[in-house]
C-alpha atoms as a PDB file:
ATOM      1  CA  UNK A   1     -18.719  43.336   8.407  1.00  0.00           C
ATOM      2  CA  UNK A   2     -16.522  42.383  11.171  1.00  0.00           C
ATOM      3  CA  UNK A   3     -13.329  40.271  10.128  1.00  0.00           C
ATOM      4  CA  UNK A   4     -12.390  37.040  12.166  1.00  0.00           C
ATOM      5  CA  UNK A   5      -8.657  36.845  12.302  1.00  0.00           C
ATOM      6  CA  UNK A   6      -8.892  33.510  14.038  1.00  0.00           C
ATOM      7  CA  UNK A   7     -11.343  32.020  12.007  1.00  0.00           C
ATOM      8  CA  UNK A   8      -8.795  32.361   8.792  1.00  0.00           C
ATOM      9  CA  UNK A   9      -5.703  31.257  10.198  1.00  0.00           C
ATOM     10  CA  UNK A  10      -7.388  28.068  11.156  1.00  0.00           C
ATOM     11  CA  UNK A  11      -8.840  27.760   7.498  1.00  0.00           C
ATOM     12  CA  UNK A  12      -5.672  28.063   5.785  1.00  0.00           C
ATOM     13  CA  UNK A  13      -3.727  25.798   8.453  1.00  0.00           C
ATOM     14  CA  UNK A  14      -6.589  23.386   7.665  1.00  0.00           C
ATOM     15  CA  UNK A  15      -5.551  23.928   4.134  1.00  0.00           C
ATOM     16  CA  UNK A  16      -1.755  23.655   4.517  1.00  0.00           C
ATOM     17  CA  UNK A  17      -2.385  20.039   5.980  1.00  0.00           C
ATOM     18  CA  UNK A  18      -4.861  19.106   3.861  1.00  0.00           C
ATOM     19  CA  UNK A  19      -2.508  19.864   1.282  1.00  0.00           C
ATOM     20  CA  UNK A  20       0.182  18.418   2.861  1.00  0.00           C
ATOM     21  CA  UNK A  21      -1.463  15.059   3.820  1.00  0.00           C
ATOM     22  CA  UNK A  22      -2.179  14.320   0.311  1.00  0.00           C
ATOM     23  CA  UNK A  23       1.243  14.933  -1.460  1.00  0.00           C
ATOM     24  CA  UNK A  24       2.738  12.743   1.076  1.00  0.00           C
ATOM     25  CA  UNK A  25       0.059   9.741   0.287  1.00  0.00           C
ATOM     26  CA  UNK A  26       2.172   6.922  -1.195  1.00  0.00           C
ATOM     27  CA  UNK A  27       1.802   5.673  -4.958  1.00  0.00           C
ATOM     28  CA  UNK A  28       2.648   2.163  -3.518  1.00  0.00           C
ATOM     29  CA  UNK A  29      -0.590   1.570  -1.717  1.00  0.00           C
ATOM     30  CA  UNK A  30      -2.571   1.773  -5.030  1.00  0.00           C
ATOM     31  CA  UNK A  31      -4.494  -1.348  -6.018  1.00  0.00           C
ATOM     32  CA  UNK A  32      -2.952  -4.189  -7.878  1.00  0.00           C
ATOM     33  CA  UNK A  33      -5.955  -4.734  -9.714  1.00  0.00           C
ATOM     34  CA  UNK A  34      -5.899  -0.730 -10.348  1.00  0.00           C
ATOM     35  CA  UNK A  35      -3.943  -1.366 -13.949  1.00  0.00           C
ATOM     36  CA  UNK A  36      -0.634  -0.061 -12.383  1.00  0.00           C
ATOM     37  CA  UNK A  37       1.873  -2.881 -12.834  1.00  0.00           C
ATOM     38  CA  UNK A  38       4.447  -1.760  -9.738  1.00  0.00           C
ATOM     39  CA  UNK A  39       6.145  -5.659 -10.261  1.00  0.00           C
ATOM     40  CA  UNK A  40       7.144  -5.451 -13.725  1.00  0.00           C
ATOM     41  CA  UNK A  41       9.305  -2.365 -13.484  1.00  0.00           C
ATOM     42  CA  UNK A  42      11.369  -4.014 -10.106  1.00  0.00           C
ATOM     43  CA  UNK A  43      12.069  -7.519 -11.519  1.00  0.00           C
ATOM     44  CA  UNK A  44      15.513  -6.861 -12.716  1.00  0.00           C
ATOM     45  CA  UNK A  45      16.090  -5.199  -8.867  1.00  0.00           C
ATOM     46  CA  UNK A  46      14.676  -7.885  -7.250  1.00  0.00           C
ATOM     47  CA  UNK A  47      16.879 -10.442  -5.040  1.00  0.00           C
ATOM     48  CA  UNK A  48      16.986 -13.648  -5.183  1.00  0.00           C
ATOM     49  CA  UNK A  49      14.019 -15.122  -3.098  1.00  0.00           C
ATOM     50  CA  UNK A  50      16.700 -16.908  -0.974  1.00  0.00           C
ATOM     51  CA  UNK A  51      18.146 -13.621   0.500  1.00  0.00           C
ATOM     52  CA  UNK A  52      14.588 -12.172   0.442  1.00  0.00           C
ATOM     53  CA  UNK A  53      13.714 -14.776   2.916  1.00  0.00           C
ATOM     54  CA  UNK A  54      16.909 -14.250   5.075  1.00  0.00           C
ATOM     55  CA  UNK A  55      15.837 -10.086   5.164  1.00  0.00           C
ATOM     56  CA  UNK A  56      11.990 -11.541   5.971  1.00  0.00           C
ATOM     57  CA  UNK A  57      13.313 -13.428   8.890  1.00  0.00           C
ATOM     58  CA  UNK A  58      15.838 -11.653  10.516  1.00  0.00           C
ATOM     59  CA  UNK A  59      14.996  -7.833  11.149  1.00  0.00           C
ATOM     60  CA  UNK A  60      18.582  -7.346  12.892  1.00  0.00           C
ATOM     61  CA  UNK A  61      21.768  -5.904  10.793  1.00  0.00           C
ATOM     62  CA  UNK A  62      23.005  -9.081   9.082  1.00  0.00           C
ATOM     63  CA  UNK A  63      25.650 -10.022   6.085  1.00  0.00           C
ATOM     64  CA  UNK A  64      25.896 -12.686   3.898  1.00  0.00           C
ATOM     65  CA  UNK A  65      27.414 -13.729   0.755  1.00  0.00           C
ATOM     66  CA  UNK A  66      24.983 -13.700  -2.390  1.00  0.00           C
ATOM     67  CA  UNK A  67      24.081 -17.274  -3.512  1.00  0.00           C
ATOM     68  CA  UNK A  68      22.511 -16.532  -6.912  1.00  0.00           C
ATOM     69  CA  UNK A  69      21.227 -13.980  -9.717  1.00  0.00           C
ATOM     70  CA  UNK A  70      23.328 -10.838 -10.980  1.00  0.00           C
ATOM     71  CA  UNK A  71      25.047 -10.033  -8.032  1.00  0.00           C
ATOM     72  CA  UNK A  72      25.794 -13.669  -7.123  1.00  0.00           C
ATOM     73  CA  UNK A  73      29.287 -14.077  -5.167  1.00  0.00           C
ATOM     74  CA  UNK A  74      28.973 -10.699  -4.169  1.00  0.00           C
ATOM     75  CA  UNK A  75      28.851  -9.361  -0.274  1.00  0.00           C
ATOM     76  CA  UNK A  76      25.461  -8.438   1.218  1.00  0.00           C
ATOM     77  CA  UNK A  77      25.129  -5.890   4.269  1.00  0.00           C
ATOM     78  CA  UNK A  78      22.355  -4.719   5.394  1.00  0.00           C
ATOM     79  CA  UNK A  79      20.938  -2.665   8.906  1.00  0.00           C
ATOM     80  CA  UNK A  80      18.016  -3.794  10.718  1.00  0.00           C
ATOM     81  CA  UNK A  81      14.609  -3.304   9.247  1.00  0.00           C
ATOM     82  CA  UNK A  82      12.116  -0.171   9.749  1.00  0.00           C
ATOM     83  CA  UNK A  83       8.617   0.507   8.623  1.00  0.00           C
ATOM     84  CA  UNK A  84       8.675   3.145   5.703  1.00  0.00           C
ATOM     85  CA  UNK A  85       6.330   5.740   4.862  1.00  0.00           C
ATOM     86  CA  UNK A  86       4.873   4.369   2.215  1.00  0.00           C
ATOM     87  CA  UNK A  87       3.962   1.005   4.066  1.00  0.00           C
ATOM     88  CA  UNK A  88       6.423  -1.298   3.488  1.00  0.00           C
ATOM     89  CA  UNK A  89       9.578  -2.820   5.545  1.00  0.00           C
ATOM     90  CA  UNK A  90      12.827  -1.837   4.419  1.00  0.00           C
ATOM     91  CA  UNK A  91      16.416  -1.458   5.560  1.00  0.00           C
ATOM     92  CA  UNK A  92      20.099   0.097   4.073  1.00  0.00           C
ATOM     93  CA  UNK A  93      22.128  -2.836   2.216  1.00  0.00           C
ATOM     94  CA  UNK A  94      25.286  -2.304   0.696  1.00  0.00           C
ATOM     95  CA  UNK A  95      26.337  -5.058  -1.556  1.00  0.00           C
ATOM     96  CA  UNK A  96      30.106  -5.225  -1.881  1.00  0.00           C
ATOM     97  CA  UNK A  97      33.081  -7.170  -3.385  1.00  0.00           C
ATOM     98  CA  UNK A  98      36.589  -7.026  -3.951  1.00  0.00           C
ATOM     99  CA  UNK A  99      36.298  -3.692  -6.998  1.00  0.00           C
ATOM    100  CA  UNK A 100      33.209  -2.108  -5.499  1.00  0.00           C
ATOM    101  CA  UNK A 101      30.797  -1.181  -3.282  1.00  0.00           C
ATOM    102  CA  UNK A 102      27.101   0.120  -3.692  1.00  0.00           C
ATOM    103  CA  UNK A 103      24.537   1.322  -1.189  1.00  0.00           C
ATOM    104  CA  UNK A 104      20.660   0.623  -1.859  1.00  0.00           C
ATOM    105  CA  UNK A 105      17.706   1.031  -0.086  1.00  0.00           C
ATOM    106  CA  UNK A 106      15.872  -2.504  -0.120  1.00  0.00           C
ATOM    107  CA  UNK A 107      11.978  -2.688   0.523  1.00  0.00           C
ATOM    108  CA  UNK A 108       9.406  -5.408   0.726  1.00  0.00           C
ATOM    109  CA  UNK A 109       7.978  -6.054  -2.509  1.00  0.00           C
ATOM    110  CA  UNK A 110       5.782  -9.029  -1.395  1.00  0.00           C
ATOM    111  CA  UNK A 111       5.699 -12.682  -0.114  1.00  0.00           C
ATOM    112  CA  UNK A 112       9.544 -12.030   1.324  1.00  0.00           C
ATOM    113  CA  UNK A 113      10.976 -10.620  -2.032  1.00  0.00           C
ATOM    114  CA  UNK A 114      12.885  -7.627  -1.734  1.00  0.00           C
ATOM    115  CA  UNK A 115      13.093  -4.787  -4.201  1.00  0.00           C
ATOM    116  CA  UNK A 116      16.523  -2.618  -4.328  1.00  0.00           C
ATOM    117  CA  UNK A 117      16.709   0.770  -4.751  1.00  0.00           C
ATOM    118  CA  UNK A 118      19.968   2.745  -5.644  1.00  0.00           C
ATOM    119  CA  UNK A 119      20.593   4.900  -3.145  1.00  0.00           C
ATOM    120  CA  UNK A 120      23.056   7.840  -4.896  1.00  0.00           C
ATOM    121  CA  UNK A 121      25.445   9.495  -2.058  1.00  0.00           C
END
């Protein structure tokens, strides 16, 4: 029986990518309906739909001053938007006042509400 070296290394680089293709698939892009509630555990990181809007309409590095909820009165930064791996838009925001300042990653949740995400340096 005659071994073909070829025909292996393309069946485990098939493998590797296989493999690799489907750790990288996102847990976001599941189903709504699917009994995974991805909104309830992002309400208390969610801005104010106000600001969401302003990040929904203007893709280009932008600050403003927050108008409402927890971090109301406090400075918002963020860098112009890009599309993520896992399918949604999101840019860096730091959110900033006098004591403090705190980098997040903020991404589309849906209908121009933005989710934050701490972003640890």
């Amino acid at each position: 029986m005659k071994l073909n070296t070829a025909r292996i290394v393309n069946s485990a680089v098939v493998l590797l990518l296989v493999t690799f293709l489907s750790a990288c698939t996102p847990q976001a892009m599941q189903k709504p309906d699917s009994g995974y509630s991805f909104q309830t555990s992002v309400d208390n990181n969610v801005l104010p739909q106000e600001v969401g809007q302003v990040l929904t309409d203007n893709s280009q590095d932008l600050s403003l001053a927050i108008p409402s909820g927890m971090f109301q009165g406090k400075n918002l930064m963020a860098n112009a938007t890009y599309f993520a791996a896992s399918g949604r838009s999101c840019r860096k925001v730091v959110i900033s006042d006098n004591l403090s300042q705190r980098h997040y990653l903020a991404c589309t949740v849906k209908d121009s509400r933005w989710e934050l995400i701490p972003v640890t340096l």
